[in-house]
C-alpha atoms as a PDB file:
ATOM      1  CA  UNK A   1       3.601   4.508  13.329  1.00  0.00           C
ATOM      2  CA  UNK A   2       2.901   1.003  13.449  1.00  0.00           C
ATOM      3  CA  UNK A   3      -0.681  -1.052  12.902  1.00  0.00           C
ATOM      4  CA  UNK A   4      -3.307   1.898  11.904  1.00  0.00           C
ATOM      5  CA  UNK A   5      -6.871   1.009  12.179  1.00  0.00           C
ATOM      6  CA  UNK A   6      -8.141   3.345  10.148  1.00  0.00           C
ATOM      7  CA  UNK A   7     -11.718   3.217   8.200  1.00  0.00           C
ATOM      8  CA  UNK A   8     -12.202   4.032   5.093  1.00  0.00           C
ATOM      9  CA  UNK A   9     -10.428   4.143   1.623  1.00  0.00           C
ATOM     10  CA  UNK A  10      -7.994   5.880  -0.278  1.00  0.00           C
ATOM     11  CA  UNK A  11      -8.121   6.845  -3.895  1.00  0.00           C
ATOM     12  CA  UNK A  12      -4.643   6.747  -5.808  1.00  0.00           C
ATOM     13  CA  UNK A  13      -4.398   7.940  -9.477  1.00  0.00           C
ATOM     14  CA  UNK A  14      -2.305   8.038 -11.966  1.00  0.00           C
ATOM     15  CA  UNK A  15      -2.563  11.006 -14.659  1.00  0.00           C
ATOM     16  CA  UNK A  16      -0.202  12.254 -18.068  1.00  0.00           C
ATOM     17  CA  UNK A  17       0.655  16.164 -17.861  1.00  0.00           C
ATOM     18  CA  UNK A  18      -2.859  17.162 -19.084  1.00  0.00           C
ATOM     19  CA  UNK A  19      -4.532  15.656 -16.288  1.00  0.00           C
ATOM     20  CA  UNK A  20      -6.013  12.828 -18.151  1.00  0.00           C
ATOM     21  CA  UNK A  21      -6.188   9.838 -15.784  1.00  0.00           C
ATOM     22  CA  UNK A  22      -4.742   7.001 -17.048  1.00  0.00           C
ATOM     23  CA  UNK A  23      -4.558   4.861 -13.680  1.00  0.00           C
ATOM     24  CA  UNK A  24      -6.505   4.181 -10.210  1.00  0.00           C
ATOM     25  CA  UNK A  25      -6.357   2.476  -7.604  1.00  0.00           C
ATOM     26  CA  UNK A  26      -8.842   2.429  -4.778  1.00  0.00           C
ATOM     27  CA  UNK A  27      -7.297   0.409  -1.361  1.00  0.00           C
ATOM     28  CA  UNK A  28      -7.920   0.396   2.239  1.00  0.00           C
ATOM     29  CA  UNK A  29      -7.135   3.689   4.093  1.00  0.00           C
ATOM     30  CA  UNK A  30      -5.042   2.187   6.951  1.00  0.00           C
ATOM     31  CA  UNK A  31      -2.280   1.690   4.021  1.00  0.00           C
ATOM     32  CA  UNK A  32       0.103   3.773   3.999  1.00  0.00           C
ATOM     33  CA  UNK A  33       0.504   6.233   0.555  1.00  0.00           C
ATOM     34  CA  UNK A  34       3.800   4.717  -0.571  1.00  0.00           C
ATOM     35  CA  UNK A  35       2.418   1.178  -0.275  1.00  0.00           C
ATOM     36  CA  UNK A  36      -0.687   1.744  -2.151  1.00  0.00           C
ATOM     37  CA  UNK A  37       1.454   3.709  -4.892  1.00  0.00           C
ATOM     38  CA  UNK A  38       3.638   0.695  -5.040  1.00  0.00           C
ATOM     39  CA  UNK A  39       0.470  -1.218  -6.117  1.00  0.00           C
ATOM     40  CA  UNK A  40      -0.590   1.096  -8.379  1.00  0.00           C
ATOM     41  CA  UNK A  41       2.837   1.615 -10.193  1.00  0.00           C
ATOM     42  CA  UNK A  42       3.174  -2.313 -10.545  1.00  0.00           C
ATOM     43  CA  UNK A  43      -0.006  -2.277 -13.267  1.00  0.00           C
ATOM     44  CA  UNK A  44       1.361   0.937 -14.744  1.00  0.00           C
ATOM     45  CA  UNK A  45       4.359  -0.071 -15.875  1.00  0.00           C
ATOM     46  CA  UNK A  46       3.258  -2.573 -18.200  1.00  0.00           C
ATOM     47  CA  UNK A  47       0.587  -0.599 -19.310  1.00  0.00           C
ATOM     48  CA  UNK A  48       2.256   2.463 -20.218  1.00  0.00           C
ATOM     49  CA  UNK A  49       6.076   2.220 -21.208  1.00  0.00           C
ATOM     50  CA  UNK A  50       6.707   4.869 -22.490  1.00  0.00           C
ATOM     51  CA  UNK A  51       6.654   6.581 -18.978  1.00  0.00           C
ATOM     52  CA  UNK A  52      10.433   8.010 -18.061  1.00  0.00           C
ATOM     53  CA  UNK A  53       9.945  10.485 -15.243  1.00  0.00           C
ATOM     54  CA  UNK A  54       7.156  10.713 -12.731  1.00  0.00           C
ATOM     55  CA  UNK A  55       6.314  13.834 -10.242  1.00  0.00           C
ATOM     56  CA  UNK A  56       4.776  12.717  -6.757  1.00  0.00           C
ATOM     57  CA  UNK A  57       4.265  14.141  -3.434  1.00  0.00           C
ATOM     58  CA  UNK A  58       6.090  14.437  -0.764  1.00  0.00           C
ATOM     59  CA  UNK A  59       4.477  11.401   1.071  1.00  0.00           C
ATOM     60  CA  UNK A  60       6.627   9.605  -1.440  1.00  0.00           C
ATOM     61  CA  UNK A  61       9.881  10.292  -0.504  1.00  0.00           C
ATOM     62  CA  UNK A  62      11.946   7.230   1.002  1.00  0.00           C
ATOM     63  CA  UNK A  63      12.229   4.042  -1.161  1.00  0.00           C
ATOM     64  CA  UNK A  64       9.230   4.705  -3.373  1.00  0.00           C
ATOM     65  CA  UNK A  65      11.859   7.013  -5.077  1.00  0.00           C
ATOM     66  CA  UNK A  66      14.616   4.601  -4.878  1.00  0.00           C
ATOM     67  CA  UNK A  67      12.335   1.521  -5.989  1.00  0.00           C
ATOM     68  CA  UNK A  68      11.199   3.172  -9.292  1.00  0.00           C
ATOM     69  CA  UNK A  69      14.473   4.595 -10.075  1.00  0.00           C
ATOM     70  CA  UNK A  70      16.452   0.841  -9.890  1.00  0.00           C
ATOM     71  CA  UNK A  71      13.377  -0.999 -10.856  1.00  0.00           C
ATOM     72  CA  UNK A  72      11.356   0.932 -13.133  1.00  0.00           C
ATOM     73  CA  UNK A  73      14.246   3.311 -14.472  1.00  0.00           C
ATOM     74  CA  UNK A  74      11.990   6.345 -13.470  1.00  0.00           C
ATOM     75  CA  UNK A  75      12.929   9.554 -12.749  1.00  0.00           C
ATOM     76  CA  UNK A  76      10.919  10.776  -9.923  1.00  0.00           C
ATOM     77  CA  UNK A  77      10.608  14.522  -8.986  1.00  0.00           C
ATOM     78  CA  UNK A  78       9.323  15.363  -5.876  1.00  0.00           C
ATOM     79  CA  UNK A  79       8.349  19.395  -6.418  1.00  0.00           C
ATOM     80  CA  UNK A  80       8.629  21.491  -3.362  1.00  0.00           C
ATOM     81  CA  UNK A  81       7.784  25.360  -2.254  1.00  0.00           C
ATOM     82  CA  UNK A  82      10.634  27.535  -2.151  1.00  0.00           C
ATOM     83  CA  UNK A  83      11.971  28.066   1.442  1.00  0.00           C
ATOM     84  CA  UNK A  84      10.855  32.030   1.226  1.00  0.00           C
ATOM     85  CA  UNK A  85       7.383  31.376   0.381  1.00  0.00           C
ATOM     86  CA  UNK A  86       4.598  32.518   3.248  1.00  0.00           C
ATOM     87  CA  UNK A  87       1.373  31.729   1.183  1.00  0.00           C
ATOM     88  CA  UNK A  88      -0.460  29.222  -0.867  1.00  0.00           C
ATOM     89  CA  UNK A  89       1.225  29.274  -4.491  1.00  0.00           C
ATOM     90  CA  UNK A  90       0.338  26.943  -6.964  1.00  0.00           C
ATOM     91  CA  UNK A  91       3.103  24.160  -7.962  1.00  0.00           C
ATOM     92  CA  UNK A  92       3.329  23.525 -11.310  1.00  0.00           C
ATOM     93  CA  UNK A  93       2.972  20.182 -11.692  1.00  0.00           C
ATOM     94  CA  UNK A  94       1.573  18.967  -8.433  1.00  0.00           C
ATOM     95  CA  UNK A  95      -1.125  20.843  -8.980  1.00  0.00           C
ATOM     96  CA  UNK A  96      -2.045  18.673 -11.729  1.00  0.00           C
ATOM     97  CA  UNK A  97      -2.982  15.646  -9.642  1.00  0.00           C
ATOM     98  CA  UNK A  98      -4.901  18.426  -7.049  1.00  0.00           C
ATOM     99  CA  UNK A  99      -7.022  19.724 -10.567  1.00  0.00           C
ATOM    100  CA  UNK A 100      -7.782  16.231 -12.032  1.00  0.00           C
ATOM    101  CA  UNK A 101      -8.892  14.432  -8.329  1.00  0.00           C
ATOM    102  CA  UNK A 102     -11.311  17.702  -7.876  1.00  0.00           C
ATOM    103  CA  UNK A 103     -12.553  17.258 -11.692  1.00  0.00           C
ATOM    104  CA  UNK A 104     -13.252  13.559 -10.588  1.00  0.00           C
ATOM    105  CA  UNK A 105     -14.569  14.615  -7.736  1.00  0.00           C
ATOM    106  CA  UNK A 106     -17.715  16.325  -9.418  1.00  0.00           C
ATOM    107  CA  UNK A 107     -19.935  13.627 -10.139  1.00  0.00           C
ATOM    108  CA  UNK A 108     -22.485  12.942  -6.819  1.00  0.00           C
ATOM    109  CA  UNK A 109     -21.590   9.374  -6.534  1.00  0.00           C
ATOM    110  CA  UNK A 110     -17.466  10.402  -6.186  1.00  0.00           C
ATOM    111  CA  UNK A 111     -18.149  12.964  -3.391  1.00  0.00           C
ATOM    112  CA  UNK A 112     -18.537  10.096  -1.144  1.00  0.00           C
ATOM    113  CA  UNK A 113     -17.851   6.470  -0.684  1.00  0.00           C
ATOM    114  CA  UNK A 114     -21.218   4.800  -1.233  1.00  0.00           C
ATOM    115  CA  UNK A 115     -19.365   1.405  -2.962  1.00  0.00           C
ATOM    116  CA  UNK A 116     -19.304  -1.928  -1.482  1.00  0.00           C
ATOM    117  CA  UNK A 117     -16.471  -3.068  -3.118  1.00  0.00           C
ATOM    118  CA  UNK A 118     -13.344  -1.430  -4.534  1.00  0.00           C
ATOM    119  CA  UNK A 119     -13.717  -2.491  -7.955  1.00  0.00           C
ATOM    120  CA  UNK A 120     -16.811  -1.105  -8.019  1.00  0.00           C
ATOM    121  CA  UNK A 121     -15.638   2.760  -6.844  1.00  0.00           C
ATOM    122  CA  UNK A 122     -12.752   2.022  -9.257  1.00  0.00           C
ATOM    123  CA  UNK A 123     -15.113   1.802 -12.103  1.00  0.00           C
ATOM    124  CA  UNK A 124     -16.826   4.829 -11.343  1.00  0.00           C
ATOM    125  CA  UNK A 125     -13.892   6.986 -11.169  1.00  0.00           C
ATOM    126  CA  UNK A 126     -12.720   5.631 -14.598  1.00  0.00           C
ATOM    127  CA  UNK A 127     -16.309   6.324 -15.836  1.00  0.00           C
ATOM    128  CA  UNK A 128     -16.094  10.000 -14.539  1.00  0.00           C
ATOM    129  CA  UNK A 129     -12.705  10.369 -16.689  1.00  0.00           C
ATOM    130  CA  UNK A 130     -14.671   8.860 -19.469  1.00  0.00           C
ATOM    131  CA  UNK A 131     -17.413  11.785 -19.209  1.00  0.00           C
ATOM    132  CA  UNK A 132     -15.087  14.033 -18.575  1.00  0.00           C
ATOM    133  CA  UNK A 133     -12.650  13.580 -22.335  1.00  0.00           C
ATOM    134  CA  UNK A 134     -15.813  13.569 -24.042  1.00  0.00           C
ATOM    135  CA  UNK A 135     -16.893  16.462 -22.886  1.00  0.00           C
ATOM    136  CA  UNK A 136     -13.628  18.035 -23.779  1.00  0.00           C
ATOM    137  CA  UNK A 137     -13.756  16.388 -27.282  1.00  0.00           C
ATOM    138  CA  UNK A 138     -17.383  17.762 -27.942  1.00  0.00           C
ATOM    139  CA  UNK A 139     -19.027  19.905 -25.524  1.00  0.00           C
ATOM    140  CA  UNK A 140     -22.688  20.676 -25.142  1.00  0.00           C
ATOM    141  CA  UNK A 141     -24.395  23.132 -26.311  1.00  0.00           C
ATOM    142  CA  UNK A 142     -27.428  24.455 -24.769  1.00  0.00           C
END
C-alpha cells in the first residue's frame, strides 16, 4: 500500500483478561497497526514479564506473530469467527479489547482528539483507566 498520508492518530492498548489497561500507545495514523504494536510491545515486555501468550487481531497476522514468538517467546492467538457464522457473535477474548477501548472511550475529552501532543492524549487515557479501577474498587453511592 505504500506511503499513506493519512491524518490523524491511532490509539493502541494493551489490557490483562479483565480489561484492565496496562499499556498505550498513541502514534500517527498513517502507521500501519503492526508497526505501532511493535512499539508498543517493545515497553511491555520489560514492564510486564510475566506475559506468556497474547490474543490480537487479525491486522496482526504476518511477522508481528513471528517477531513475538522468536523474540519475546509469546504465544500469540489470533481468534477468528467460525466459517458457518452469518451474524455478529461476540468473540471471547477479542471482545475484551472492543469492551475496555469503549469504557475508555466515555470520558468527553477521549471521544475526540483535542491533544496537541501524544503524550498528552496518552496521559488522559491512562487517567480514564485510573477513574475507571476506582470506581470498580469503591463505587458511588448516590
Amino acid at each position: 500500500m505504500g506511503a499513506r498520508n493519512v491524518t490523524g492518530r491511532k490509539r493502541c492498548i494493551v489490557v490483562d483478561t479483565l480489561g484492565v489497561l496496562l499499556v498505550v500507545s498513541v502514534f500517527a495514523a498513517d502507521l500501519t497497526d503492526a508497526d505501532g504494536a511493535a512499539i508498543l510491545l517493545a515497553g511491555v515486555a520489560d514492564r510486564f514479564p510475566r506475559i506468556r501468550q497474547v490474543w490480537a487481531a487479525g491486522a496482526f497476522l504476518g511477522w508481528f506473530v513471528t517477531c513475538c514468538l522468536q523474540v519475546l517467546q509469546w504465544v500469540v492467538t489470533i481468534p477468528s469467527r467460525p466459517s458457518h457464522q452469518r451474524r455478529f457473535q461476540v468473540l471471547p477474548k477479542r471482545w475484551i479489547v472492543e469492551r475496555s477501548r469503549a469504557w475508555l472511550t466515555r470520558p468527553r475529552r477521549l471521544a475526540k482528539d483535542y491533544e496537541e501532543l501524544p503524550q498528552c492524549a496518552e496521559a488522559h487515557v491512562y487517567l480514564a483507566s485510573i477513574s475507571l479501577l476506582l470506581n470498580r474498587l469503591a463505587p458511588r453511592r448516590c
